[in-house]
C-alpha atoms as a PDB file:
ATOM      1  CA  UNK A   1      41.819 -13.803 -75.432  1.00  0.00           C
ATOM      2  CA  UNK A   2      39.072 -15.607 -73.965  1.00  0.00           C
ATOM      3  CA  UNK A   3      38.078 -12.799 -71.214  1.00  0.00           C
ATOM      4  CA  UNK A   4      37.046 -10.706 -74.520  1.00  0.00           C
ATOM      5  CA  UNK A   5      34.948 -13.435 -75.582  1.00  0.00           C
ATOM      6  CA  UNK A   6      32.891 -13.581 -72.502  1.00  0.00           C
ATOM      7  CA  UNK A   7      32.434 -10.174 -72.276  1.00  0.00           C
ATOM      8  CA  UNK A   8      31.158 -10.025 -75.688  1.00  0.00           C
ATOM      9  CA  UNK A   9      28.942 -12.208 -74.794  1.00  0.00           C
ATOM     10  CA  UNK A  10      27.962 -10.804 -71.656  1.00  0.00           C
ATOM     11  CA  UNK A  11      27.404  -7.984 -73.581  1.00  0.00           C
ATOM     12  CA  UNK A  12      25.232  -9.821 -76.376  1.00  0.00           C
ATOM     13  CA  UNK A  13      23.079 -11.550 -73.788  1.00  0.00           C
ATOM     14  CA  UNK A  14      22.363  -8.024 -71.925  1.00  0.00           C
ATOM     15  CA  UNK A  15      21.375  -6.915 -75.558  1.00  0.00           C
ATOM     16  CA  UNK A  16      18.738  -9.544 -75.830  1.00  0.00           C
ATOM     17  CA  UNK A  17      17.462  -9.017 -72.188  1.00  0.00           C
ATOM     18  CA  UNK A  18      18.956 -12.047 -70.840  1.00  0.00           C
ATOM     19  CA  UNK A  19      21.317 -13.200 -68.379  1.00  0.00           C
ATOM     20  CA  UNK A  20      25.534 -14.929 -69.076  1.00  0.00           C
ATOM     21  CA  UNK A  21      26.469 -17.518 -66.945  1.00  0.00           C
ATOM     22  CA  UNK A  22      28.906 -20.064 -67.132  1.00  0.00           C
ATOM     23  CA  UNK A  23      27.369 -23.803 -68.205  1.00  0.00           C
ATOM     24  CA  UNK A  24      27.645 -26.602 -65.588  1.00  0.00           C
ATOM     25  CA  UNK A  25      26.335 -29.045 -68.473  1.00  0.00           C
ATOM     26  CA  UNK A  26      28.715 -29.242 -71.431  1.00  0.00           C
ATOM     27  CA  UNK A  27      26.602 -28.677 -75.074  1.00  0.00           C
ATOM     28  CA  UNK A  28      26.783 -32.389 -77.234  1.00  0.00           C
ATOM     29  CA  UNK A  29      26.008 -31.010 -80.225  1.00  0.00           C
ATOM     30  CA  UNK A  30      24.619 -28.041 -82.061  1.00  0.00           C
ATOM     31  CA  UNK A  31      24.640 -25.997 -85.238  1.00  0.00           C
ATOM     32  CA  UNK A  32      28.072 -24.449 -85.603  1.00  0.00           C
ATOM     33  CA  UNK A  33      28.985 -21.077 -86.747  1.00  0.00           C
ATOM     34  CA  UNK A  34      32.785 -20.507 -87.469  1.00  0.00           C
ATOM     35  CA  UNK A  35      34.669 -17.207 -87.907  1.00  0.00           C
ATOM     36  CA  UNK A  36      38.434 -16.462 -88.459  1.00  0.00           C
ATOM     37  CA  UNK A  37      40.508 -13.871 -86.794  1.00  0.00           C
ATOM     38  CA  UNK A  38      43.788 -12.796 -88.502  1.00  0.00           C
ATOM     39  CA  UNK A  39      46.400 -10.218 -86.939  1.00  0.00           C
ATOM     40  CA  UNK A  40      48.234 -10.008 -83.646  1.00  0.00           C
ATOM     41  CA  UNK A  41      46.069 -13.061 -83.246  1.00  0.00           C
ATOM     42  CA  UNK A  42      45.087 -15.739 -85.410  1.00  0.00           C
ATOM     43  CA  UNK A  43      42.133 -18.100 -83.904  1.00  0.00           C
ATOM     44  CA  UNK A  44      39.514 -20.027 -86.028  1.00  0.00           C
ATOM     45  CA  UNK A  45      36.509 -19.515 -83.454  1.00  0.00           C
ATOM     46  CA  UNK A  46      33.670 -21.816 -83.413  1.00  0.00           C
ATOM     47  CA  UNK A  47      30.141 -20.914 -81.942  1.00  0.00           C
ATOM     48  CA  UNK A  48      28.353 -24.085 -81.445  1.00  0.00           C
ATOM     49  CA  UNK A  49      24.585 -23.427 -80.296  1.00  0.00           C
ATOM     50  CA  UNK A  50      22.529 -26.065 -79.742  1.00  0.00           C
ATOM     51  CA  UNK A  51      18.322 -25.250 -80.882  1.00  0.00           C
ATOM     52  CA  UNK A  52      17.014 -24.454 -77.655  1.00  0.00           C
ATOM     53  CA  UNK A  53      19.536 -21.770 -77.369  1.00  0.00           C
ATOM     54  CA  UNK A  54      18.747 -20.734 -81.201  1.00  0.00           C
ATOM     55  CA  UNK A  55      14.993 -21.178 -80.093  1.00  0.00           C
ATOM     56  CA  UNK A  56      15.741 -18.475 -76.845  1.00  0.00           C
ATOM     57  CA  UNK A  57      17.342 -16.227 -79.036  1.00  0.00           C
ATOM     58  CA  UNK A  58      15.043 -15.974 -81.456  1.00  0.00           C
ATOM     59  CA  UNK A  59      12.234 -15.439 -78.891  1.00  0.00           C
ATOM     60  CA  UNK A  60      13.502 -12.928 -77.178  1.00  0.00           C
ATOM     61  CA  UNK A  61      14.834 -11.040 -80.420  1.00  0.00           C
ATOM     62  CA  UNK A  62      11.496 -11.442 -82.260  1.00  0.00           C
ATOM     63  CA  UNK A  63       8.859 -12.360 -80.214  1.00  0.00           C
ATOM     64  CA  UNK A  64       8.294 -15.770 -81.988  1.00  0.00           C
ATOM     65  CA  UNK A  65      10.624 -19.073 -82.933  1.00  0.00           C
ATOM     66  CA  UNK A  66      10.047 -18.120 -86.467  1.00  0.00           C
ATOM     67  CA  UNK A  67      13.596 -17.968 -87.818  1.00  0.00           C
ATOM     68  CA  UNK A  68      16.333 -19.584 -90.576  1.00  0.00           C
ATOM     69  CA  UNK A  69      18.825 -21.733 -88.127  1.00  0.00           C
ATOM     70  CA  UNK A  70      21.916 -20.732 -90.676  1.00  0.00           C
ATOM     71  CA  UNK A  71      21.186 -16.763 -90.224  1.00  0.00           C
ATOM     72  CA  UNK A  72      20.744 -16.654 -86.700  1.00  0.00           C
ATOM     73  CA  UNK A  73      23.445 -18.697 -85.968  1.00  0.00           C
ATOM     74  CA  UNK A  74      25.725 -16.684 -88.440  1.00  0.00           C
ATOM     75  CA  UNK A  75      24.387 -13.295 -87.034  1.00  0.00           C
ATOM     76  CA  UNK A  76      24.680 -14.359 -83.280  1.00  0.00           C
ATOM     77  CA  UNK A  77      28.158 -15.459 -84.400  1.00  0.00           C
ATOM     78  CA  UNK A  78      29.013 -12.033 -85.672  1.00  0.00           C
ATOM     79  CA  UNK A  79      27.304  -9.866 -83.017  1.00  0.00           C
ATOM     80  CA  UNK A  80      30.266 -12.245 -80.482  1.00  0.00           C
ATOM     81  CA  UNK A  81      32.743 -12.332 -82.430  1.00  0.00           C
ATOM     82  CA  UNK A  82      32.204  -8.224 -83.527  1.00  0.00           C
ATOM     83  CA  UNK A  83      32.004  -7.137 -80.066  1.00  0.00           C
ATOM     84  CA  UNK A  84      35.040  -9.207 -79.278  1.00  0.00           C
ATOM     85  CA  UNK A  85      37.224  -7.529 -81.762  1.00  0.00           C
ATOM     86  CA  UNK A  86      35.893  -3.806 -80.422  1.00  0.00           C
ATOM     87  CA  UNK A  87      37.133  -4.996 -76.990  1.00  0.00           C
ATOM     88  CA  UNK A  88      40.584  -5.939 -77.415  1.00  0.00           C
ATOM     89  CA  UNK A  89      41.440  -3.354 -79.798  1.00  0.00           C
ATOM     90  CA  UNK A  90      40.846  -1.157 -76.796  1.00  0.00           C
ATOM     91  CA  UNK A  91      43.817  -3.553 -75.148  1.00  0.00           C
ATOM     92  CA  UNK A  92      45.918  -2.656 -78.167  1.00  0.00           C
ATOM     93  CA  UNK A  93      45.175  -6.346 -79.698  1.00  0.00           C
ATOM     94  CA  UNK A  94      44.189  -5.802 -83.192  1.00  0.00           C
ATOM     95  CA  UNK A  95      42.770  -8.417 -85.952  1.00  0.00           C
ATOM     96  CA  UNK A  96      40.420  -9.150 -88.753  1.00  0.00           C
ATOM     97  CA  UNK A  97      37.471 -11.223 -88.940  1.00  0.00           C
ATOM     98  CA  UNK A  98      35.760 -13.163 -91.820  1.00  0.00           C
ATOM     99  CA  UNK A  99      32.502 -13.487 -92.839  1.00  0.00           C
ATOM    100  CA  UNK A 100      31.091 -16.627 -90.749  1.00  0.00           C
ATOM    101  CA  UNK A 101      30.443 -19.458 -92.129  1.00  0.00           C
ATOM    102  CA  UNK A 102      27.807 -22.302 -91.275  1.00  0.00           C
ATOM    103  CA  UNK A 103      27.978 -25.631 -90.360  1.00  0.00           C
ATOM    104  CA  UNK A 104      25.199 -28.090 -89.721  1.00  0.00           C
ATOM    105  CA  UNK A 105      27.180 -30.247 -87.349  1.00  0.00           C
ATOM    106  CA  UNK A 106      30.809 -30.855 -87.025  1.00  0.00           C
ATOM    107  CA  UNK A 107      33.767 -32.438 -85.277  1.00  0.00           C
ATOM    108  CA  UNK A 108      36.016 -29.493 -84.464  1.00  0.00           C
ATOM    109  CA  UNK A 109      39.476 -30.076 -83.013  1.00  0.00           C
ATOM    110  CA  UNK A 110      39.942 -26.900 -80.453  1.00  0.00           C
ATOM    111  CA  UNK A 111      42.626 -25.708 -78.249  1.00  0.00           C
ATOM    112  CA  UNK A 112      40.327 -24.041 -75.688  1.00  0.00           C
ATOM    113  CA  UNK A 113      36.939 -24.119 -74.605  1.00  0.00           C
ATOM    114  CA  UNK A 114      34.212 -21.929 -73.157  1.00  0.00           C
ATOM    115  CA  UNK A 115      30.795 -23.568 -72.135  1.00  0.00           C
ATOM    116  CA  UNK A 116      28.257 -20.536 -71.445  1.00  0.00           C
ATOM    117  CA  UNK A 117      24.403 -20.364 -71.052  1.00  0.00           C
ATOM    118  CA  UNK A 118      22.042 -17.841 -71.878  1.00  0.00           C
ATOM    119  CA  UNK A 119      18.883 -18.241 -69.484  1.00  0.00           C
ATOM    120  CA  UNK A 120      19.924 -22.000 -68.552  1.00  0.00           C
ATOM    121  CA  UNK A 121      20.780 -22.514 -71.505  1.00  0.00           C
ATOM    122  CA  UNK A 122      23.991 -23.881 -73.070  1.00  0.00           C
ATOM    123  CA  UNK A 123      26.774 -22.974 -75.538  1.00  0.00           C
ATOM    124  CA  UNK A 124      30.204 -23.248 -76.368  1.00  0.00           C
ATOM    125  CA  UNK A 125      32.843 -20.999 -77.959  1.00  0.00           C
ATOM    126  CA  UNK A 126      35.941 -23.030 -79.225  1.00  0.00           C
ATOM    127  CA  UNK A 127      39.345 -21.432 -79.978  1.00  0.00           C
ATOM    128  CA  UNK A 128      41.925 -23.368 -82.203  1.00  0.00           C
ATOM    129  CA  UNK A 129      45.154 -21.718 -82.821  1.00  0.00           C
ATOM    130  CA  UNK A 130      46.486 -21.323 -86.046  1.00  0.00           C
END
């Protein structure tokens, strides 16, 4: 499940003009965006993206660090999570996702773990079965 995720956002940082990598430094905290997936799979999948990553986002989308912190983590959230869905239902893997939903900060007990970066910087993606 987790190849789709970094592809999607491979795909997501291409959109944006930037680069994926994988992060050497784990993310401590950040603003947390979680979305449900239902159907041959069933994940709660948490976005965690610290500001500077919110702050790179935003200037690359917009021109300017001018944004809400709950919609552009919701929307970056969705664009992932979206793109994820498109790309296993192409492997046959079908599933639904919810509307995300925003947390300031949170513990979250996960299962697995992906630490990414967009231009140097870092984010996770956390998968906890359900």
């Amino acid at each position: 499940m987790e190849k789709f995720f970094v592809k999607a956002a491979e795909n997501f940082a291409k959109s944006i003009g930037a680069e994926l990598d994988h992060c050497k430094n784990e993310p401590k905290e950040g603003y947390v965006s979680e979305i449900d997936i239902r159907g041959d799979e069933n994940l709660d999948i948490f976005l965690v993206l610290p500001k500077d990553v919110l702050d790179n986002v935003s200037e690359l989308l917009f021109g300017d660090m001018d944004y809400d912190v709950e919609d552009l983590s919701k929307e970056i959230a969705n664009l992932i999570v979206g793109n994820a869905k498109v790309l296993a239902s192409e492997e046959n893997i079908h599933f639904d996702i919810s509307t995300p939903k925003f947390h300031k900060n949170i513990n979250v007990n996960y299962d697995k773990k992906l630490d990414l970066s967009i231009q140097g910087k870092c984010f996770s993606i956390l998968f906890k079965e359900i």
